[in-house]
C-alpha atoms as a PDB file:
ATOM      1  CA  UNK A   1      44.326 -79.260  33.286  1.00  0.00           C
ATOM      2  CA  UNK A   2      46.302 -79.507  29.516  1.00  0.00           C
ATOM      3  CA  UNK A   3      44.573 -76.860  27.514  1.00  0.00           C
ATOM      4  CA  UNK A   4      45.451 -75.845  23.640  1.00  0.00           C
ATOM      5  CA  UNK A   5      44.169 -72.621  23.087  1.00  0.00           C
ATOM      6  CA  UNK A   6      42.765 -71.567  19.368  1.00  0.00           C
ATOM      7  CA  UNK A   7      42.676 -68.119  18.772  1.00  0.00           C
ATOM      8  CA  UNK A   8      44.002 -64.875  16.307  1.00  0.00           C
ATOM      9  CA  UNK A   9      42.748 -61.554  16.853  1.00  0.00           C
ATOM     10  CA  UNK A  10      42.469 -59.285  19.447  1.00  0.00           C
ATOM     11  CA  UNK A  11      39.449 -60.226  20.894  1.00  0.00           C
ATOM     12  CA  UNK A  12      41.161 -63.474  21.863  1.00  0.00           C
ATOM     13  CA  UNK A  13      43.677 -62.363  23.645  1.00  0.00           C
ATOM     14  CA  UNK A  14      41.982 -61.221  27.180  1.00  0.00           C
ATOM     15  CA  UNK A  15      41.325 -65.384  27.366  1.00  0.00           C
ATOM     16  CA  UNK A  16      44.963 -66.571  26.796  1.00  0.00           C
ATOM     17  CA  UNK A  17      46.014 -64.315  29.492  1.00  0.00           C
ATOM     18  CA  UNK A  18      42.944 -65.530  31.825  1.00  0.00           C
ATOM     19  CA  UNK A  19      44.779 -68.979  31.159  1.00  0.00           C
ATOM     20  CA  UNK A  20      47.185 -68.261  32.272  1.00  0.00           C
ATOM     21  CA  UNK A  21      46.587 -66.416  34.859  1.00  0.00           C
ATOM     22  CA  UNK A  22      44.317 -69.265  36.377  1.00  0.00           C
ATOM     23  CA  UNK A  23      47.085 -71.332  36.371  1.00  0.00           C
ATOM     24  CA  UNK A  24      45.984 -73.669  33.889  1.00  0.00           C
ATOM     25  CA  UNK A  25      48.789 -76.022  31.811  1.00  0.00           C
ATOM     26  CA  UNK A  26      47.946 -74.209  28.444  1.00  0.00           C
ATOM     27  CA  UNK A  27      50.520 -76.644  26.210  1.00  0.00           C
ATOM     28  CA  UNK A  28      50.488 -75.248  22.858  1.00  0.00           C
ATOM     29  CA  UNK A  29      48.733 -72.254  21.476  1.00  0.00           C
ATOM     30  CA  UNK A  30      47.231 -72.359  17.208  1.00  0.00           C
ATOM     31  CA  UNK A  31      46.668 -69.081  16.131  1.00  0.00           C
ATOM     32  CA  UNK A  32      46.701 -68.008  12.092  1.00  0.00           C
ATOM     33  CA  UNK A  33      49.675 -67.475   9.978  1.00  0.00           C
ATOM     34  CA  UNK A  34      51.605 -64.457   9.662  1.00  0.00           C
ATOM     35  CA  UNK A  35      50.289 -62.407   7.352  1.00  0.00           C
ATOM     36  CA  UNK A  36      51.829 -58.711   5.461  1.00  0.00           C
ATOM     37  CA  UNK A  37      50.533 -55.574   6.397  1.00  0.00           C
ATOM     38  CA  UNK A  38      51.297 -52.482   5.282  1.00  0.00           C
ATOM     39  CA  UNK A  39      52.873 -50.451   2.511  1.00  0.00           C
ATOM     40  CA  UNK A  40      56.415 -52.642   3.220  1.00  0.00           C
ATOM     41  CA  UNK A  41      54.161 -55.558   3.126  1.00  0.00           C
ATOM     42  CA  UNK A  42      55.787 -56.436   6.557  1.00  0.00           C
ATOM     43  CA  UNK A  43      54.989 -59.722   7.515  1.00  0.00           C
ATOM     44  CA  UNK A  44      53.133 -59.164  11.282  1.00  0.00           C
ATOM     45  CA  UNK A  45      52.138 -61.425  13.941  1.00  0.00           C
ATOM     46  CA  UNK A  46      48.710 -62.162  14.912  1.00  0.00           C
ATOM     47  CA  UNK A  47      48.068 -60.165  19.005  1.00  0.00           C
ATOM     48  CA  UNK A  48      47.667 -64.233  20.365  1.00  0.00           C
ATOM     49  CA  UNK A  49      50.777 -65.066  18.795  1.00  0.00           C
ATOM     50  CA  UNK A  50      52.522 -62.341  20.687  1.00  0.00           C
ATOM     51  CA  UNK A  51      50.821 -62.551  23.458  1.00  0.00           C
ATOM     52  CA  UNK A  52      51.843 -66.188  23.799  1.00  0.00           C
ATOM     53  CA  UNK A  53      55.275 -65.745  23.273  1.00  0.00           C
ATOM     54  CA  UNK A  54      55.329 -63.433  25.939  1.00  0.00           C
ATOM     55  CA  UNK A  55      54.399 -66.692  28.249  1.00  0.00           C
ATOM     56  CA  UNK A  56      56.467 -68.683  26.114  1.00  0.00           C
ATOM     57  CA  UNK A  57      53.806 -71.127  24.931  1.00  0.00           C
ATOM     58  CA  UNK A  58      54.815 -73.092  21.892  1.00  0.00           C
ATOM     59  CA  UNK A  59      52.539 -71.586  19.016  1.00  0.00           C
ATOM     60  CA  UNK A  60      51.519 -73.014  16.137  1.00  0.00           C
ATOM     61  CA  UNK A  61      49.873 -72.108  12.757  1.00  0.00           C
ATOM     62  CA  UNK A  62      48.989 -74.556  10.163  1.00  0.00           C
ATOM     63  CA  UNK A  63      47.352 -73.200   6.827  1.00  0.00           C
ATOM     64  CA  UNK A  64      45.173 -76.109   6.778  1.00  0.00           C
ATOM     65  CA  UNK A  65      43.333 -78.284   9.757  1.00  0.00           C
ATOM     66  CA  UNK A  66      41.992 -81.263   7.647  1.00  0.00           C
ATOM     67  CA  UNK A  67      45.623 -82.653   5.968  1.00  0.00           C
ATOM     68  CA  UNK A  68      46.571 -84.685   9.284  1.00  0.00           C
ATOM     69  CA  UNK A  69      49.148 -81.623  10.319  1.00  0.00           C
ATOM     70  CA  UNK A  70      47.063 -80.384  12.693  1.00  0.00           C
ATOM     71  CA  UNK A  71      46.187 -83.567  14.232  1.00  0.00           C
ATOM     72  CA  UNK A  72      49.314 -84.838  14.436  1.00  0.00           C
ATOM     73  CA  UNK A  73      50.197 -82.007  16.816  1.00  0.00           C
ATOM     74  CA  UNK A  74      47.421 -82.476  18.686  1.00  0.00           C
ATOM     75  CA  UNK A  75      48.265 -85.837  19.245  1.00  0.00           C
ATOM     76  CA  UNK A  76      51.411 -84.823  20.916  1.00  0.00           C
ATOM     77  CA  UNK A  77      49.668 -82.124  22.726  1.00  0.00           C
ATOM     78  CA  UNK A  78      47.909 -84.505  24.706  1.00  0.00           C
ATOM     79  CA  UNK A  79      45.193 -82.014  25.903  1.00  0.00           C
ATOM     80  CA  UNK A  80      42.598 -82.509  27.973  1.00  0.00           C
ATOM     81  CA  UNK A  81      40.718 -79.416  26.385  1.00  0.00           C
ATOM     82  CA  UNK A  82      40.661 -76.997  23.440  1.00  0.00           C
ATOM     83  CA  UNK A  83      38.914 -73.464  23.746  1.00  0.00           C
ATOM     84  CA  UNK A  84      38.382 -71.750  20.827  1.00  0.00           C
ATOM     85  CA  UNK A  85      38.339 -67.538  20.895  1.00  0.00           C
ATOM     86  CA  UNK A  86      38.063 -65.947  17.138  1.00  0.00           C
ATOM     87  CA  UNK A  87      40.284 -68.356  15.898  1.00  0.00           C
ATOM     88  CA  UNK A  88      39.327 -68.291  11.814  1.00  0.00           C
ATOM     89  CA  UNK A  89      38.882 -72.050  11.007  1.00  0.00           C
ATOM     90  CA  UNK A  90      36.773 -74.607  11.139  1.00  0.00           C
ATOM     91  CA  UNK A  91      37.958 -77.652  13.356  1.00  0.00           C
ATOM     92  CA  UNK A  92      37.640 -80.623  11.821  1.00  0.00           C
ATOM     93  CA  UNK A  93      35.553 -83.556  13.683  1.00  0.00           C
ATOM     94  CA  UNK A  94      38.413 -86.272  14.672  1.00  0.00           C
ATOM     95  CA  UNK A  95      40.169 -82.611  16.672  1.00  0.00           C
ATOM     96  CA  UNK A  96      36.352 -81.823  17.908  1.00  0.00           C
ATOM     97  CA  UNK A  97      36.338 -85.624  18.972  1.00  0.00           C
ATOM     98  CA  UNK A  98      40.237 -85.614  20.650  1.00  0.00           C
ATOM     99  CA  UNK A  99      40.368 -83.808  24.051  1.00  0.00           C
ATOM    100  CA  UNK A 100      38.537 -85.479  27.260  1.00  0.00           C
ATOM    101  CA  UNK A 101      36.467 -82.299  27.413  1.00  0.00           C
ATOM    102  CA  UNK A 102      36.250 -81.737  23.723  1.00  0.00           C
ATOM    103  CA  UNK A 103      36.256 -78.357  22.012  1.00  0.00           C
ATOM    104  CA  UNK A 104      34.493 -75.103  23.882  1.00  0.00           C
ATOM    105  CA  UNK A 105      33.761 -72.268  21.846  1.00  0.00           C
ATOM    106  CA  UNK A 106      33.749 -68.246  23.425  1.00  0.00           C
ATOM    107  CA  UNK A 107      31.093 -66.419  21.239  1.00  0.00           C
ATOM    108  CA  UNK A 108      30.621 -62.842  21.050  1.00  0.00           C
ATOM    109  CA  UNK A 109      26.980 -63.179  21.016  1.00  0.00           C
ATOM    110  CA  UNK A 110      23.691 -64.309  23.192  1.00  0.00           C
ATOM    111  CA  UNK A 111      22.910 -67.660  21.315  1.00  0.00           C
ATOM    112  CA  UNK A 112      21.517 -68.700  18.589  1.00  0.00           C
ATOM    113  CA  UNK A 113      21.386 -65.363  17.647  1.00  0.00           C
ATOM    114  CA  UNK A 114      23.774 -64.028  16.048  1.00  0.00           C
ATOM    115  CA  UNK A 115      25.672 -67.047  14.784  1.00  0.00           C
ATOM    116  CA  UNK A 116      28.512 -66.214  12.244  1.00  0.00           C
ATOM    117  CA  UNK A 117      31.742 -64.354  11.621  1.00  0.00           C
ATOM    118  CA  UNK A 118      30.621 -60.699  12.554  1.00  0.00           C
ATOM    119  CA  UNK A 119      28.064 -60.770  15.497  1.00  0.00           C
ATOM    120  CA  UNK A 120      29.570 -57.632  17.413  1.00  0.00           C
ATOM    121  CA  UNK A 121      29.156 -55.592  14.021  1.00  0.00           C
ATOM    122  CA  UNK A 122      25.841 -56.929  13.210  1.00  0.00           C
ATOM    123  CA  UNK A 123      24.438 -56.119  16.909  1.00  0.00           C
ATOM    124  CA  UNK A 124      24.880 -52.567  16.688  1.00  0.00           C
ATOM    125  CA  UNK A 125      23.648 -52.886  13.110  1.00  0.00           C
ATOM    126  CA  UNK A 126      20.273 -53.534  13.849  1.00  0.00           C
ATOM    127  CA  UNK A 127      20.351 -51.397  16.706  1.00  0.00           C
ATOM    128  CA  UNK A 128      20.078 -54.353  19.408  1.00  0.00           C
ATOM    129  CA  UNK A 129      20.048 -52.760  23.434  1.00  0.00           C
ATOM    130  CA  UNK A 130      21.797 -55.911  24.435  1.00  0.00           C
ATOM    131  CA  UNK A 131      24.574 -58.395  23.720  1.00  0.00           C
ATOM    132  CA  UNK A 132      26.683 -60.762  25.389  1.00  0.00           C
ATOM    133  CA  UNK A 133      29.132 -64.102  25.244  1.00  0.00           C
ATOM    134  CA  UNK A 134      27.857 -67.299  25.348  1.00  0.00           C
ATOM    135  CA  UNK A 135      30.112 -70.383  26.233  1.00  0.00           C
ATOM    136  CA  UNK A 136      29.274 -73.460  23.512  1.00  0.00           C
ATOM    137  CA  UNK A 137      30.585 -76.882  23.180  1.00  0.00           C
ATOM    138  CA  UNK A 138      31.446 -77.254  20.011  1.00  0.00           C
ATOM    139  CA  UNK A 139      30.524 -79.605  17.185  1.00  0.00           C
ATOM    140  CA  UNK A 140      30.698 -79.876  13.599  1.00  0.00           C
ATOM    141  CA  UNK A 141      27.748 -76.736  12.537  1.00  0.00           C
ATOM    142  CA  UNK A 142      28.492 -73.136  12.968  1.00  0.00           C
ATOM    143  CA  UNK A 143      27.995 -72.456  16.292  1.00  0.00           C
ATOM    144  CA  UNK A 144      25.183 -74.782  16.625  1.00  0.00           C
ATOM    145  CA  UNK A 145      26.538 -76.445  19.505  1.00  0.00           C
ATOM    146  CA  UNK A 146      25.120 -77.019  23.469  1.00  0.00           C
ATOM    147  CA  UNK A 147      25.424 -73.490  25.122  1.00  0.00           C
ATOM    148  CA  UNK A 148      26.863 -73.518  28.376  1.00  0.00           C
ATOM    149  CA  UNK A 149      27.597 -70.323  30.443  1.00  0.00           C
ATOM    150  CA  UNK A 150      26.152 -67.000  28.858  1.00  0.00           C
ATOM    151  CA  UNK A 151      26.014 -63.713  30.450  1.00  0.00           C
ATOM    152  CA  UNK A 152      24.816 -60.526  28.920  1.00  0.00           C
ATOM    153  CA  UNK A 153      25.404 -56.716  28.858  1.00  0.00           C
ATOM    154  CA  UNK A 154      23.676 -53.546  27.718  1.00  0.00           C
ATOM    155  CA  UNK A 155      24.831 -51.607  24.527  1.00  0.00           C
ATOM    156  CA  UNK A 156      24.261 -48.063  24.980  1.00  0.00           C
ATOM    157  CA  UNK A 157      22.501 -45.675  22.286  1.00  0.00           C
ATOM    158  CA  UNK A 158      26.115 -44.687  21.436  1.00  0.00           C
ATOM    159  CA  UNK A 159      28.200 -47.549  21.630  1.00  0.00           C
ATOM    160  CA  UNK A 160      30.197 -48.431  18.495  1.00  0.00           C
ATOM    161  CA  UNK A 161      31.315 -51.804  17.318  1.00  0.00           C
ATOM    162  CA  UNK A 162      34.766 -51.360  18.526  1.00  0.00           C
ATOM    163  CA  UNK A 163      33.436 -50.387  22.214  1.00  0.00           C
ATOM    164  CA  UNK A 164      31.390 -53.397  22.073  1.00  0.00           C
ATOM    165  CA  UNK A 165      34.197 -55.436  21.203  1.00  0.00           C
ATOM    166  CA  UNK A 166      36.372 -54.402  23.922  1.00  0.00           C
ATOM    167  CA  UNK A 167      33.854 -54.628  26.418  1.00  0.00           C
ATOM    168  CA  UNK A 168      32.865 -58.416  25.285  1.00  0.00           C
ATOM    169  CA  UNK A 169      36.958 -59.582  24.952  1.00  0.00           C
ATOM    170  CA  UNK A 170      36.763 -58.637  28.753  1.00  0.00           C
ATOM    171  CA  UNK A 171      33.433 -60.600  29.179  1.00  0.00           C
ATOM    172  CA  UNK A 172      34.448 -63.645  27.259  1.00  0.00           C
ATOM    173  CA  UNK A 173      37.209 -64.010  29.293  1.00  0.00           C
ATOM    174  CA  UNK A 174      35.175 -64.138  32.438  1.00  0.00           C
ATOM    175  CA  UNK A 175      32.623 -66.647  30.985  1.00  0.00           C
ATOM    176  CA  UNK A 176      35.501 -69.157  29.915  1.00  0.00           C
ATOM    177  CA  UNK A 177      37.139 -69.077  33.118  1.00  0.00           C
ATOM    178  CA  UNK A 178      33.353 -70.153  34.927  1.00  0.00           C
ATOM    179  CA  UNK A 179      32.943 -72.861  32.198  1.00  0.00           C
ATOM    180  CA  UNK A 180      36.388 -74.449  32.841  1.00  0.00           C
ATOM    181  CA  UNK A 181      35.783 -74.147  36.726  1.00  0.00           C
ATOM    182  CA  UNK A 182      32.049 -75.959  35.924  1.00  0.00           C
ATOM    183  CA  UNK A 183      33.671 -78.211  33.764  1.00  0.00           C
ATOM    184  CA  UNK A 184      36.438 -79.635  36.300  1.00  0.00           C
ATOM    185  CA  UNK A 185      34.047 -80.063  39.519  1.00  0.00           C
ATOM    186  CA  UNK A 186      30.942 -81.586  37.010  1.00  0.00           C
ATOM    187  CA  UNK A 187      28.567 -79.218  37.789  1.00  0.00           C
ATOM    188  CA  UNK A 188      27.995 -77.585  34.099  1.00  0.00           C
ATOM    189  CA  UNK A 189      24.781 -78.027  32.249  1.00  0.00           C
ATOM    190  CA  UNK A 190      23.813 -77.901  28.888  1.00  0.00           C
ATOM    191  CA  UNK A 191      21.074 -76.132  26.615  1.00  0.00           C
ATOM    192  CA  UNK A 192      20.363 -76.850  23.345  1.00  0.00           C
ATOM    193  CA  UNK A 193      19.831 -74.187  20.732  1.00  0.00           C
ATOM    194  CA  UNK A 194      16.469 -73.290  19.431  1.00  0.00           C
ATOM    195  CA  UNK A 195      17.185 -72.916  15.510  1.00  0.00           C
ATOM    196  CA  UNK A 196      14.121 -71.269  14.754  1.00  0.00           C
ATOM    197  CA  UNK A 197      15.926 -68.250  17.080  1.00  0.00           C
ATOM    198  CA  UNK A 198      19.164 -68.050  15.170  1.00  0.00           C
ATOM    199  CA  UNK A 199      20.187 -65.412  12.696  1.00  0.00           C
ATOM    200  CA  UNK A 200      23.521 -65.142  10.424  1.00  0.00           C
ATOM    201  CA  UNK A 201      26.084 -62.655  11.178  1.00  0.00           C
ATOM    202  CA  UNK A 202      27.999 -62.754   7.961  1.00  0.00           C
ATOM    203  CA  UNK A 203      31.607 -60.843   7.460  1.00  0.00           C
ATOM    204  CA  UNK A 204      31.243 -57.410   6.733  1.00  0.00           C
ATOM    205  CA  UNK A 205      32.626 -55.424   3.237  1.00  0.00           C
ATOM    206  CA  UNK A 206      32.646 -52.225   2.328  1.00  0.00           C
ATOM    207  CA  UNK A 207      29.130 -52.307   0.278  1.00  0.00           C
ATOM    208  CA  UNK A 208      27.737 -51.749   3.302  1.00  0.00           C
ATOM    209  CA  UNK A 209      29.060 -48.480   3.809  1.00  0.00           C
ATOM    210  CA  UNK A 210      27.489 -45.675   2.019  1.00  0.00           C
ATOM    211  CA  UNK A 211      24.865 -44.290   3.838  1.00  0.00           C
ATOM    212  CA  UNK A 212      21.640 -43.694   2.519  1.00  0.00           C
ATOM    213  CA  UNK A 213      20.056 -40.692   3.683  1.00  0.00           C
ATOM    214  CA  UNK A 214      16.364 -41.845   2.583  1.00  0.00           C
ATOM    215  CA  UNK A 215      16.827 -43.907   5.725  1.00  0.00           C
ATOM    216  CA  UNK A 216      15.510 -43.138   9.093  1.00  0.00           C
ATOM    217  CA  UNK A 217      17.824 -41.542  11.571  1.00  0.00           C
ATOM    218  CA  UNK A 218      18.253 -44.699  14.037  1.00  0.00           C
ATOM    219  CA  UNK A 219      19.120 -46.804  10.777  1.00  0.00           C
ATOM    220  CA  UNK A 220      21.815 -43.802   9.666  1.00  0.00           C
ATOM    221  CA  UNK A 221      23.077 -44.038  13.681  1.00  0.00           C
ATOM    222  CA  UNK A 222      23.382 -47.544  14.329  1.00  0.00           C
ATOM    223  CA  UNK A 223      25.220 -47.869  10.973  1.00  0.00           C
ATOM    224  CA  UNK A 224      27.851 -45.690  12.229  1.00  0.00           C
ATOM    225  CA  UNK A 225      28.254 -47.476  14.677  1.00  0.00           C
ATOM    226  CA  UNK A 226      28.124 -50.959  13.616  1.00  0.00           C
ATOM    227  CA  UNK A 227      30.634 -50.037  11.408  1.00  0.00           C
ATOM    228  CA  UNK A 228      33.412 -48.476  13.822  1.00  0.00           C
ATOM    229  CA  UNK A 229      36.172 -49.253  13.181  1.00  0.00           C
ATOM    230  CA  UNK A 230      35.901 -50.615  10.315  1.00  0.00           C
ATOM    231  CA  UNK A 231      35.093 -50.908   7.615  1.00  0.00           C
ATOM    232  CA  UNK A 232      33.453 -47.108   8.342  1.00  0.00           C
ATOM    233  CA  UNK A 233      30.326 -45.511   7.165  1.00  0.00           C
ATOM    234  CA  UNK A 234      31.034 -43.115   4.015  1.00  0.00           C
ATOM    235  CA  UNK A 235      29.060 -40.546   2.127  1.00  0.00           C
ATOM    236  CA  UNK A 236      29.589 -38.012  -0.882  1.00  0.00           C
ATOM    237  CA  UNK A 237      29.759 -33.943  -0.322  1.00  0.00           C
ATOM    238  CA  UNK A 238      30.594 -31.842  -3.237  1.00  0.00           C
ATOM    239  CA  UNK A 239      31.846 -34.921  -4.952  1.00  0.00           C
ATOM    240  CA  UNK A 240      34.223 -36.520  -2.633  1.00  0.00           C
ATOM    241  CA  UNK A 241      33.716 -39.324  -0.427  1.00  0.00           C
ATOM    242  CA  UNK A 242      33.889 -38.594   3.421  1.00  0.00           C
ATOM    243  CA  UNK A 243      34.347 -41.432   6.089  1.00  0.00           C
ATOM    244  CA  UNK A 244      31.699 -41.200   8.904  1.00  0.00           C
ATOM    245  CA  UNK A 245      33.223 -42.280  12.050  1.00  0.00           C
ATOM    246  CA  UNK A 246      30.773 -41.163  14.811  1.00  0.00           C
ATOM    247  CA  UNK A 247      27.556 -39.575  14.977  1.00  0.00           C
ATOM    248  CA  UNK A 248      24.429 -39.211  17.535  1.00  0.00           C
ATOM    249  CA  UNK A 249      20.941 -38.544  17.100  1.00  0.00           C
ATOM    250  CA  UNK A 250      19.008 -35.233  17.838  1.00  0.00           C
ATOM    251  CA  UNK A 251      15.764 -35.373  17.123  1.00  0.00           C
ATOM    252  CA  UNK A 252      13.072 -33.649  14.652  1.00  0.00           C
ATOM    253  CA  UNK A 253      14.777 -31.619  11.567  1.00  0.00           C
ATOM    254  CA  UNK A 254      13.435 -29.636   8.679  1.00  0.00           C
ATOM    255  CA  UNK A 255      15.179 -30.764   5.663  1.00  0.00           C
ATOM    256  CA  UNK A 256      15.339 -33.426   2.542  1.00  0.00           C
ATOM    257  CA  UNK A 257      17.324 -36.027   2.922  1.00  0.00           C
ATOM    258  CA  UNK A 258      21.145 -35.960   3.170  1.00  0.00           C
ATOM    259  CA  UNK A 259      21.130 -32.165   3.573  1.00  0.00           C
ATOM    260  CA  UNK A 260      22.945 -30.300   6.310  1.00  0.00           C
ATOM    261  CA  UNK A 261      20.617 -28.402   8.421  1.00  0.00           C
ATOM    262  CA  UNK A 262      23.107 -26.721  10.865  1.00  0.00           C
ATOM    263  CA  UNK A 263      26.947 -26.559  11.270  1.00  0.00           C
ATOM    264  CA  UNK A 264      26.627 -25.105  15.189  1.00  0.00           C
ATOM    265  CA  UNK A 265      28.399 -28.517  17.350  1.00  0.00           C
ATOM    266  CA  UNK A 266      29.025 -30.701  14.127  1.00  0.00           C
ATOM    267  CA  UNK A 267      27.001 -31.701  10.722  1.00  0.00           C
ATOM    268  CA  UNK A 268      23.779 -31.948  11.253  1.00  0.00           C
ATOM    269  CA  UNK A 269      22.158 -33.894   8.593  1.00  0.00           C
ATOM    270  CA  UNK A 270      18.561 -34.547   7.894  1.00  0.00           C
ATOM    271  CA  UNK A 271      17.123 -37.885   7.574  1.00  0.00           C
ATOM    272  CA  UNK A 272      14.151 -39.738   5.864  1.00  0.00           C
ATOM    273  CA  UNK A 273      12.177 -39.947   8.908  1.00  0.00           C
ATOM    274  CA  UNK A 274      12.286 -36.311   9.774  1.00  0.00           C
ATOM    275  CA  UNK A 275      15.059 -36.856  12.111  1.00  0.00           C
ATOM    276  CA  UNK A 276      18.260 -35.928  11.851  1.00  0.00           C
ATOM    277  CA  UNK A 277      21.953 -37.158  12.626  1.00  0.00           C
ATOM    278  CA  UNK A 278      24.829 -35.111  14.693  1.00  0.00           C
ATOM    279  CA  UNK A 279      28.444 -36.051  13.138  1.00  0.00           C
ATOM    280  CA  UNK A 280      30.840 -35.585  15.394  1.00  0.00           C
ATOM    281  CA  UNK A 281      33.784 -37.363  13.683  1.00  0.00           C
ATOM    282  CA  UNK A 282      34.474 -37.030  10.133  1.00  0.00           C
ATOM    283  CA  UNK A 283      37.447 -38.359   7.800  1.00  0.00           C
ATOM    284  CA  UNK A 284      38.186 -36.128   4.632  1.00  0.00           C
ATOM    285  CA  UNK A 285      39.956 -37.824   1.592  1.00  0.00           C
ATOM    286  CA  UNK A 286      43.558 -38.499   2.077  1.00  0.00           C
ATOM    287  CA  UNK A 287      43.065 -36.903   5.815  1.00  0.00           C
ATOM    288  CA  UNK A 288      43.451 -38.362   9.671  1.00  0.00           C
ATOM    289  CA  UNK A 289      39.947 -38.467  11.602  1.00  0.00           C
ATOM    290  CA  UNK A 290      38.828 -35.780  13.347  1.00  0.00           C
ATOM    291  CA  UNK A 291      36.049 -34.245  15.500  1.00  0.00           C
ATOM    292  CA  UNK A 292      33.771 -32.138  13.302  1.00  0.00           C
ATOM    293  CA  UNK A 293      34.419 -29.016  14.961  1.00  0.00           C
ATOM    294  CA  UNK A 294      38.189 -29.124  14.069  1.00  0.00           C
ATOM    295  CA  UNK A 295      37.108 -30.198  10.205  1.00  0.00           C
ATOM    296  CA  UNK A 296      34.389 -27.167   9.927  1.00  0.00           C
ATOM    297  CA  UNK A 297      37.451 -24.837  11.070  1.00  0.00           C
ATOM    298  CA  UNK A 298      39.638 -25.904   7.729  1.00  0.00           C
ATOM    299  CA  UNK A 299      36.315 -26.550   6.085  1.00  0.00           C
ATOM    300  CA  UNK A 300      33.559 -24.030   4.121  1.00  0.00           C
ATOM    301  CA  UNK A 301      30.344 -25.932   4.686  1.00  0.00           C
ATOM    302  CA  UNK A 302      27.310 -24.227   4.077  1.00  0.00           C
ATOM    303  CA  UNK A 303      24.010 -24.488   5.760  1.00  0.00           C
ATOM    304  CA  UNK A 304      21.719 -26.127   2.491  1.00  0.00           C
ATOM    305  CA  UNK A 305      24.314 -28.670   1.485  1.00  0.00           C
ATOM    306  CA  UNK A 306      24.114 -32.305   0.429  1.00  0.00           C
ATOM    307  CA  UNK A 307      25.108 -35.246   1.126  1.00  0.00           C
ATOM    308  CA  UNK A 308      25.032 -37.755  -1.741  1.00  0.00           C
ATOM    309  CA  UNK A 309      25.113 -41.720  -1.271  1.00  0.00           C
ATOM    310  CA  UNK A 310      28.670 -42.907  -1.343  1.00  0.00           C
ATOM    311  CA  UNK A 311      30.023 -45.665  -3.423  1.00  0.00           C
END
C-alpha cells in the first residue's frame, strides 16, 4: 500500500518507524518546517523529519495546506492512504477527499473525550486513571470523525505527562498498524462519536502554572504532573519563583496552606484540604532540576515556611 505519512513531534515518530517496519510503500513524508531553537537560534529539524531521512523518504513541509502546494504534491504522491500522527495542521477537504482510504487520524486520547491539541496534558490534569489512542477517520471537524480501533491503558497515581506520552507514542503505533491491517482485508468497522461525551483539550501556557495552595492535595498532584515536562508547575518561597517538577501525595497534615510542614525526604507542603504534597524534584532560579534532598543540602529551609502563588 502507498502511504504519506503527516506528522512533527516526537510522539509521531514510533508510527513512521512502524511503517516502515511493516513494510508498507510510505512515498513521501509532510512534517512542519524547520524552526530555530536555542540561544544561536539554530534552525532544527522536526524528530519525523529526521527520522525519515534516516529511511530516506522524500519529506516535505509546506507552510500552508489550502494554496494548492500541498495538493499538488499529493497529486504526484499518488497514495492510497494518509495517516496523520501530531502533525500541527488542519487538512484541507479536497486532501481529506484524495487517497482511496482517505485520511486516518492516531489520537492520544479515548474518544470523544479529550478532543484537541493537548489531551495527554489535560488527562493527568484532571486526574483521569485511564487513557488511551483511538484510531479516527478523519473529516473536516476536530477530531470528530468515525473512531476505528481504540485501546486503552491505566495512568498510575504518579505518572506525569511526559510518561504518559511515551507510553501512548508506543501505543499509537500499535493501534495504526491494526487499523491499516483492518483496513486492507475489509474487516474494520466504524463508530460514530457521541458529542454530548466530548471535552476540549486546548494547548497549554504557562498561566496554568502557579500552584495554588488553597487547592486540595490531588488538584496540587495531578498538576504536577500534567504539567511535566512542560510547561512545569511553579510557586514563590522567600520571593523567588521555584519550578515544581515532581511531587506525591502523603496524606493528612497540620498546616495553612502553602506552608512547609517537614523537610525529612523532601518539602512537604500543606494543602487546602488538610492534605499535604511530598516534592521530590525542585528547580531553583537560574538552576538544573534536582531531587529535593540534594536542593535542602545547598538550601536553609525552615520548618514554618511559605509557599506563595507563583506568577
Amino acid at each position: 500500500m502507498r502511504i504519506v505519512f503527516m506528522g512533527t513531534p516526537e510522539f509521531a515518530v514510533p508510527c513512521l518507524e512502524r511503517l516502515v517496519f511493516d513494510g508498507y510503500d510510505v512515498v513521501g513524508v509532510f512534517t512542519q518546517p524547520d524552526k530555530p531553537k536555542g540561544r544561536g537560534h539554530k534552525m532544527q529539524f522536526p524528530p519525523v523529519k529526521e527520522k525519515a531521512a534516516e529511511y530516506n523518504i522524500p519529506v516535505f513541509q509546506p507552510t500552508k495546506m489550502k494554496d494548492g502546494t500541498a495538493y499538488g504534491i499529493l497529486k504526484e504522491l499518488d497514495p492510497e492512504l494518509i495517516i496523520v500522527v501530531a502533525y500541527g495542521k488542519i487538512i484541507p477537504q479536497d486532501i481529506l477527499d484524495l487517497p482511496k482510504y482517505g485520511c486516518v487520524n492516531i489520537h492520544a486520547s479515548l474518544l470523544p473525550r479529550y478532543r484537541g491539541a493537548a489531551p495527554i496534558q489535560w488527562c493527568v490534569l484532571n486526574g483521569e486513571k485511564k487513557s488511551g489512542v483511538t484510531s479516527m477517520q478523519m473529516d473536516s471537524g476536530l477530531e470528530t470523525g468515525d473512531m476505528l480501533i481504540k485501546a486503552e491503558t491505566e495512568i498510575g497515581e504518579n505518572m506525569t505527562a511526559g510518561e504518559l506520552h511515551d507510553k501512548l507514542s508506543k501505543l499509537g503505533a500499535e493501534v495504526m498498524s491494526q487499523t491499516i491491517k483492518k483496513i486492507i482485508d475489509g474487516t474494520l468497522e466504524r463508530e460514530k462519536q457521541d458529542d454530548l461525551l466530548s471535552n476540549y483539550a486546548p494547548m497549554l501556557s504557562k498561566e496554568l502554572c502557579p500552584v495554588d495552595w488553597s487547592k486540595s492535595a490531588d488538584e496540587i498532584h495531578n498538576q504536577v504532573r500534567g504539567l511535566s515536562p512542560w510547561p512545569i508547575a511553579t510557586s514563590v518561597l522567600n520571593g523567588e519563583i521555584y519550578k515544581l517538577h515532581k511531587t506525591e501525595k502523603i496524606g493528612k497534615t497540620k498546616g495553612e496552606p502553602g506552608e512547609i510542614v517537614s523537610t525529612q525526604g523532601g518539602l512537604t507542603v500543606a494543602c487546602g484540604d488538610g492534605n499535604g504534597v511530598r516534592i521530590l524534584m525542585i528547580q531553583a532560579p537560574g538552576k538544573k532540576a534536582m531531587s529535593c534532598a540534594d536542593f535542602l543540602r545547598g538550601h536553609k529551609i525552615e520548618v514554618g515556611e511559605k509557599f506563595e502563588c507563583g506568577d
